[in-house]
PDB file of N, CA and C in Angstrom:
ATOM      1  N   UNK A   1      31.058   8.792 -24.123  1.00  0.00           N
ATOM      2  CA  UNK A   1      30.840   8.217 -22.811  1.00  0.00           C
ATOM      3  C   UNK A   1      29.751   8.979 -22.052  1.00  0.00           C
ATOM      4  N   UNK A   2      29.908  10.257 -22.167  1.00  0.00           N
ATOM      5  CA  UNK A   2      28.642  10.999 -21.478  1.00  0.00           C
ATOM      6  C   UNK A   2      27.379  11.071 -22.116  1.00  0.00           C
ATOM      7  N   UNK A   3      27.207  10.648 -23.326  1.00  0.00           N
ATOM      8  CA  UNK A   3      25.910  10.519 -24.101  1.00  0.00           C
ATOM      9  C   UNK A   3      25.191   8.824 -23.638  1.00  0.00           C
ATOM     10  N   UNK A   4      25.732   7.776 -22.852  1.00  0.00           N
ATOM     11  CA  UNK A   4      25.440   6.807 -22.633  1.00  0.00           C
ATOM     12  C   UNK A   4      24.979   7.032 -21.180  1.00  0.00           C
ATOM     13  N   UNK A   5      26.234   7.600 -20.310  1.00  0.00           N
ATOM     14  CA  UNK A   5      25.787   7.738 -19.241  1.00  0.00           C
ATOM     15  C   UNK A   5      24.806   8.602 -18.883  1.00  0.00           C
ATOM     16  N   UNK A   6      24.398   9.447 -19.319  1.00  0.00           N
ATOM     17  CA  UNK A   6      22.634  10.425 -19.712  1.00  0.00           C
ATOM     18  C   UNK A   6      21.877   9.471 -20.273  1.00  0.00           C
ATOM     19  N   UNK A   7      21.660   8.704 -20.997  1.00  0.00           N
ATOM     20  CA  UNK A   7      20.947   7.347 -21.877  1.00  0.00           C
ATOM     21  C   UNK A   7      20.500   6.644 -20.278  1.00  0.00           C
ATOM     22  N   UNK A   8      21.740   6.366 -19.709  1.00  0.00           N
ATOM     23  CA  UNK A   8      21.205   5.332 -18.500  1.00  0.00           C
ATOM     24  C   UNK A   8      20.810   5.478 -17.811  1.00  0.00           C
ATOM     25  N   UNK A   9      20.876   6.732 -17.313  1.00  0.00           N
ATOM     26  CA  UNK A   9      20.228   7.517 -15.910  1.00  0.00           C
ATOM     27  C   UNK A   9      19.054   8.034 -16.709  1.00  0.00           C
ATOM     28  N   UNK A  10      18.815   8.592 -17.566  1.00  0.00           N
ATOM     29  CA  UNK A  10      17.434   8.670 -18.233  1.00  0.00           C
ATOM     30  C   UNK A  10      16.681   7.972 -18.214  1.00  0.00           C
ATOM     31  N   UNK A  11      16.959   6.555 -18.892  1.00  0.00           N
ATOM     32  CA  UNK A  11      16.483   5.217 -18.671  1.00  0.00           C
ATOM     33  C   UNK A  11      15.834   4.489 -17.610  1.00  0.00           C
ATOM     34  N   UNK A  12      16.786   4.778 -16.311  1.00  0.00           N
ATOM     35  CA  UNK A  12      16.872   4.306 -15.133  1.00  0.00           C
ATOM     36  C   UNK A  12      15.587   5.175 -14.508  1.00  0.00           C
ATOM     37  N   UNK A  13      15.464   6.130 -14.766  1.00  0.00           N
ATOM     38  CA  UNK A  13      14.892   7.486 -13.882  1.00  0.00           C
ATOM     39  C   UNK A  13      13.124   6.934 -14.545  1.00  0.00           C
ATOM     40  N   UNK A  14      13.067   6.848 -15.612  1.00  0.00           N
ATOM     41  CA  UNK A  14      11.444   6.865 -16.461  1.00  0.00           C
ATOM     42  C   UNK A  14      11.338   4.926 -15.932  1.00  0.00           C
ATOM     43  N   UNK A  15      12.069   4.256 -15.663  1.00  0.00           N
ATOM     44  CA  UNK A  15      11.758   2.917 -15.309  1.00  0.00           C
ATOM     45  C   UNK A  15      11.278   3.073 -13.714  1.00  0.00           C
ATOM     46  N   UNK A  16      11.838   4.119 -12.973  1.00  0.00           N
ATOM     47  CA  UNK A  16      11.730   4.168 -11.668  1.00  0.00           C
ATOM     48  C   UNK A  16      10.138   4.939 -11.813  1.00  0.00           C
ATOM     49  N   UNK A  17      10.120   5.633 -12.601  1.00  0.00           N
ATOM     50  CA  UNK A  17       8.509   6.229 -12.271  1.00  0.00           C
ATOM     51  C   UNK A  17       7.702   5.594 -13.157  1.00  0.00           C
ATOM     52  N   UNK A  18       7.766   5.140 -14.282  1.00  0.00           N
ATOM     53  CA  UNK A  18       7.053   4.265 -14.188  1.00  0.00           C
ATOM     54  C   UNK A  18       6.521   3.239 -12.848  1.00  0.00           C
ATOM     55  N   UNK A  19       7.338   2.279 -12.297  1.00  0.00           N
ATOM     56  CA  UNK A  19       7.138   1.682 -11.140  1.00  0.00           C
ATOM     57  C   UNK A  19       6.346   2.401 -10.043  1.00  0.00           C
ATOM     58  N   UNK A  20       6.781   3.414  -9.805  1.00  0.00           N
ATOM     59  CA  UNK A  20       5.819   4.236  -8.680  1.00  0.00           C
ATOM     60  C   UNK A  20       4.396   4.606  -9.590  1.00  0.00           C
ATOM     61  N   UNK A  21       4.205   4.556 -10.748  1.00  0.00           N
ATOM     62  CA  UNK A  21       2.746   5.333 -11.421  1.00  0.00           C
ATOM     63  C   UNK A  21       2.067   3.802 -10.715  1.00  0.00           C
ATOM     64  N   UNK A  22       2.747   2.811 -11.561  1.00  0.00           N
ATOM     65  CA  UNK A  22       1.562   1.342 -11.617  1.00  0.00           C
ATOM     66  C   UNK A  22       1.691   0.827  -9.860  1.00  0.00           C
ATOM     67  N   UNK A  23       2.474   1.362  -8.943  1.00  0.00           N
ATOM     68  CA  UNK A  23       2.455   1.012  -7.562  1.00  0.00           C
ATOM     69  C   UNK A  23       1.333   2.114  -7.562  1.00  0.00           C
ATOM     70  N   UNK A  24       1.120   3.257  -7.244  1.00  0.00           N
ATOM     71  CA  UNK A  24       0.068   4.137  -6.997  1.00  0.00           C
ATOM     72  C   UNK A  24      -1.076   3.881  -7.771  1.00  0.00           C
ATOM     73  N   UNK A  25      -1.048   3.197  -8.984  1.00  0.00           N
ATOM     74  CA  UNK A  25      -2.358   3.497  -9.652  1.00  0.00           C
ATOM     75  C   UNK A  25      -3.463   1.758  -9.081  1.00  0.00           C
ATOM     76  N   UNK A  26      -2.717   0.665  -8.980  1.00  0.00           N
ATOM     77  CA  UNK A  26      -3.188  -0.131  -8.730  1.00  0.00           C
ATOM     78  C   UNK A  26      -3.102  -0.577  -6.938  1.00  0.00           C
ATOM     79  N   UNK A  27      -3.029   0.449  -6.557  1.00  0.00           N
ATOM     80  CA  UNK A  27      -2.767   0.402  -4.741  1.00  0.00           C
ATOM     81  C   UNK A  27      -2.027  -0.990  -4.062  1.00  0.00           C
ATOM     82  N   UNK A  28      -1.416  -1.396  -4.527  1.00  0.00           N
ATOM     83  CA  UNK A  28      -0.443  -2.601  -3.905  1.00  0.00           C
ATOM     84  C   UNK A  28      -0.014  -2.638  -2.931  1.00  0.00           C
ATOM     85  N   UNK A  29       0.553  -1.388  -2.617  1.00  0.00           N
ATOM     86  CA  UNK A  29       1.220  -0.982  -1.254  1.00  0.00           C
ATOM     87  C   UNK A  29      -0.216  -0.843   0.043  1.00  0.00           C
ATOM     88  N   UNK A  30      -1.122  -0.209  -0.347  1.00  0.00           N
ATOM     89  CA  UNK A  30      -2.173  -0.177   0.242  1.00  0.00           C
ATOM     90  C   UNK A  30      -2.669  -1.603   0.561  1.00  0.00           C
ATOM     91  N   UNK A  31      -2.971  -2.576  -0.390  1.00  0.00           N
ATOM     92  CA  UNK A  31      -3.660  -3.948  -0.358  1.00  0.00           C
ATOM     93  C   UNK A  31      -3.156  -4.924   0.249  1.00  0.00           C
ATOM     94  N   UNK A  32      -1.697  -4.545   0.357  1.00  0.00           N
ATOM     95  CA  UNK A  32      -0.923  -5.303   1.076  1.00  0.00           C
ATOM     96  C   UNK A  32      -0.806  -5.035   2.798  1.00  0.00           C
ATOM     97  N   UNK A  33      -0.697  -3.893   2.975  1.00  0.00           N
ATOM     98  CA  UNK A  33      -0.847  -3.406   4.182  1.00  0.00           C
ATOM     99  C   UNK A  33      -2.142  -3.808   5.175  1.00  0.00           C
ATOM    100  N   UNK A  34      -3.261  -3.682   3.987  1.00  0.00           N
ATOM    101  CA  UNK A  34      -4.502  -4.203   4.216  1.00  0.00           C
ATOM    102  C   UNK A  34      -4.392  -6.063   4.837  1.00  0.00           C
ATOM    103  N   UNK A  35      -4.019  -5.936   4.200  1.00  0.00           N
ATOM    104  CA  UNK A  35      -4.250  -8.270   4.066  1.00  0.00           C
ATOM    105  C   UNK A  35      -3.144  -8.138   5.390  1.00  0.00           C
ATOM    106  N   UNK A  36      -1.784  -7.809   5.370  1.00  0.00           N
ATOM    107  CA  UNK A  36      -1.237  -7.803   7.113  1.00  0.00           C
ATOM    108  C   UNK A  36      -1.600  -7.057   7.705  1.00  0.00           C
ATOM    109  N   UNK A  37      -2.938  -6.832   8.311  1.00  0.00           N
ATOM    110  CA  UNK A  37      -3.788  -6.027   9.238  1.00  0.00           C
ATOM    111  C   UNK A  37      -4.986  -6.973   9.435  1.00  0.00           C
ATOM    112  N   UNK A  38      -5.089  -7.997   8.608  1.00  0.00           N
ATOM    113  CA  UNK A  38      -6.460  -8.650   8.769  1.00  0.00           C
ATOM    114  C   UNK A  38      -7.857  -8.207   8.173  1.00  0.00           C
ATOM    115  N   UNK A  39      -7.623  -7.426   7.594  1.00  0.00           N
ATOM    116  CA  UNK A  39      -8.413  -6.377   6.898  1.00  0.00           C
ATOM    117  C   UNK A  39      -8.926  -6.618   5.590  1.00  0.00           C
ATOM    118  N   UNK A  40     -10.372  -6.606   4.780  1.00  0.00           N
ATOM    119  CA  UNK A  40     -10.758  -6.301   3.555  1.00  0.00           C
ATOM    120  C   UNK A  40     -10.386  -5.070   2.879  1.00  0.00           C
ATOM    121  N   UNK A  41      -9.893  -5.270   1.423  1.00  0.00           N
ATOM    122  CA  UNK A  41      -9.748  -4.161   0.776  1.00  0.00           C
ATOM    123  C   UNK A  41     -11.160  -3.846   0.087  1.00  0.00           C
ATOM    124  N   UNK A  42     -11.439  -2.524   0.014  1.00  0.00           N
ATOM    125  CA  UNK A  42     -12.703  -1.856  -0.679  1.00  0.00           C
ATOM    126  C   UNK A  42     -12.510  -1.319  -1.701  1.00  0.00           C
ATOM    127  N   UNK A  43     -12.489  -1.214  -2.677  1.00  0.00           N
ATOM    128  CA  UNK A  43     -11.893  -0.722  -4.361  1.00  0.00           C
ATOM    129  C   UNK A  43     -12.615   0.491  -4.410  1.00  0.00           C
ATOM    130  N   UNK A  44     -13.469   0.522  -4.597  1.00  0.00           N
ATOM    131  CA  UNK A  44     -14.672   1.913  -4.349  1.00  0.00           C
ATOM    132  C   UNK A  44     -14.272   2.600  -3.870  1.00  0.00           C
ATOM    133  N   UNK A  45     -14.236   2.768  -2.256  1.00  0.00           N
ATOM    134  CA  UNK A  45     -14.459   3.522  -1.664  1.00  0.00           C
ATOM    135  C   UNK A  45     -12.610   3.718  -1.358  1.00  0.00           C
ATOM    136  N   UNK A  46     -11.766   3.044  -1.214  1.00  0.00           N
ATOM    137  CA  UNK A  46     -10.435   2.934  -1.024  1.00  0.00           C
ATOM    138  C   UNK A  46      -9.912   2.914   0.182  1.00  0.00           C
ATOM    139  N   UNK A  47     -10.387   1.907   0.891  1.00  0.00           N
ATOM    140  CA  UNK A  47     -10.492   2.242   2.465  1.00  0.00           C
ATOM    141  C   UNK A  47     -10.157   0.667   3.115  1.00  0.00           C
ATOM    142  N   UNK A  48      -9.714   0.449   3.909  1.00  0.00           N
ATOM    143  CA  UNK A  48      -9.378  -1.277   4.442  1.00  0.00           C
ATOM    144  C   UNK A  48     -10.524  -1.405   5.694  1.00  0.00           C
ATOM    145  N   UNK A  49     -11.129  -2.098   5.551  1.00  0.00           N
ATOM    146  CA  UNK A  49     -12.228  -2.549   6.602  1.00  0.00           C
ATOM    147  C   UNK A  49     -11.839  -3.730   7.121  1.00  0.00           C
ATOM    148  N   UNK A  50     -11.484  -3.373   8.719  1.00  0.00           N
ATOM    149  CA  UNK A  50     -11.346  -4.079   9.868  1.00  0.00           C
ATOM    150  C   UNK A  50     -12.027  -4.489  10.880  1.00  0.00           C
ATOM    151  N   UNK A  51     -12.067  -5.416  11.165  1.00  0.00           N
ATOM    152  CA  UNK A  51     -13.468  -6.100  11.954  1.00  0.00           C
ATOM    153  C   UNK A  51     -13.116  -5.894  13.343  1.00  0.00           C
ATOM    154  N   UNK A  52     -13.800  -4.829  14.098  1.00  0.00           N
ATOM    155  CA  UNK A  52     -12.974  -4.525  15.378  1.00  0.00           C
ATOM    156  C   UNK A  52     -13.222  -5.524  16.238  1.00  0.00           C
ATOM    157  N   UNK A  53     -14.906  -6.061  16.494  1.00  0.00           N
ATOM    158  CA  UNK A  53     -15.061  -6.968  16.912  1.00  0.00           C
ATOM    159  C   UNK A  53     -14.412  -7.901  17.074  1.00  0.00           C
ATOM    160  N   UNK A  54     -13.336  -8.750  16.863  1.00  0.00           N
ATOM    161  CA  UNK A  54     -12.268  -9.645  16.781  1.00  0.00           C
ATOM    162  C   UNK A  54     -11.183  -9.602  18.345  1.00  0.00           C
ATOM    163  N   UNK A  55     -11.188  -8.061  18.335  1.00  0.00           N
ATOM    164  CA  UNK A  55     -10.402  -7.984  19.945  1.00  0.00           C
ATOM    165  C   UNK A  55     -11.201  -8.464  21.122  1.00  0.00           C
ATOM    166  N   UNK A  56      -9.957  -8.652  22.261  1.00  0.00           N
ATOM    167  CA  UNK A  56     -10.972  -8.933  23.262  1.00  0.00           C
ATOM    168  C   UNK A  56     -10.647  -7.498  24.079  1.00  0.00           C
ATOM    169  N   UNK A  57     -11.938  -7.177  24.798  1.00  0.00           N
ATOM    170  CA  UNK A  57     -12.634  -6.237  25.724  1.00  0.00           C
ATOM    171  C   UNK A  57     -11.810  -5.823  26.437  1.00  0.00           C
ATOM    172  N   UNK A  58     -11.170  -4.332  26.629  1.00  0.00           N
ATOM    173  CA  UNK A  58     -10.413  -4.230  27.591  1.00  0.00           C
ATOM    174  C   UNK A  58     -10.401  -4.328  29.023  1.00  0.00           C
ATOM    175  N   UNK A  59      -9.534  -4.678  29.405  1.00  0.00           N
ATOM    176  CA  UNK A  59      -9.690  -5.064  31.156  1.00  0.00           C
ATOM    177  C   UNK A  59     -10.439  -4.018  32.114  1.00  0.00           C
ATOM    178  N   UNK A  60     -10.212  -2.911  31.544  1.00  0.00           N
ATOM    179  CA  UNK A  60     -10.815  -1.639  32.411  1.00  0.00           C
ATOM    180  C   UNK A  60     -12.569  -1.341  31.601  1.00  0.00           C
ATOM    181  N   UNK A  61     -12.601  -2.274  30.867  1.00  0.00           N
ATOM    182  CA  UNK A  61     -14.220  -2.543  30.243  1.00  0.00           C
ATOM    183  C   UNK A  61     -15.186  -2.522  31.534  1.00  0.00           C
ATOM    184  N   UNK A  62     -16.237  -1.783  31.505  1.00  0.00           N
ATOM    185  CA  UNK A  62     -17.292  -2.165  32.560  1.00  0.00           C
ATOM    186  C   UNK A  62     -18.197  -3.137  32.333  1.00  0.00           C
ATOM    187  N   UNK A  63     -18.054  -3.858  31.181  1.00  0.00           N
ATOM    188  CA  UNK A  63     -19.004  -4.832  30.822  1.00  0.00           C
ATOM    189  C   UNK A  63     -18.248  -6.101  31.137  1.00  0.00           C
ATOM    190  N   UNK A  64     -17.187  -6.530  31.808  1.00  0.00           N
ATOM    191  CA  UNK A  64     -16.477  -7.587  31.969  1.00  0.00           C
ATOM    192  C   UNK A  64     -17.200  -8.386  32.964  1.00  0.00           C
TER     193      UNK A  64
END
């Protein structure tokens, strides 16, 4: 019984990091964060580019 239950948690443990290598190696968590922000992802450089221009001007703006 204890040679299975070491088998499964072994098992369990190299399936769990696996999952975190291919989440970190292919930035998912990043790309996603990116796209709900409104944002381009940049592969290169690894960076989310946001178009600030898009807001409007704050009220205390002197250019209003």
């Amino acid at each position: 019984m204890r040679d299975r239950t070491a088998a499964l948690l072994l098992g369990l443990l190299a399936t769990l990091a696996f999952v975190v290598f291919v989440l970190w190696d292919t930035d998912a968590v990043l790309k996603a964060k990116c796209r709900h922000a409104g944002g381009t992802w940049q592969a290169g450089a690894r960076i989310c580019a946001i178009n600030a221009a898009r807001y409007p001007a704050s009220p205390a703006s002197p250019h209003r």
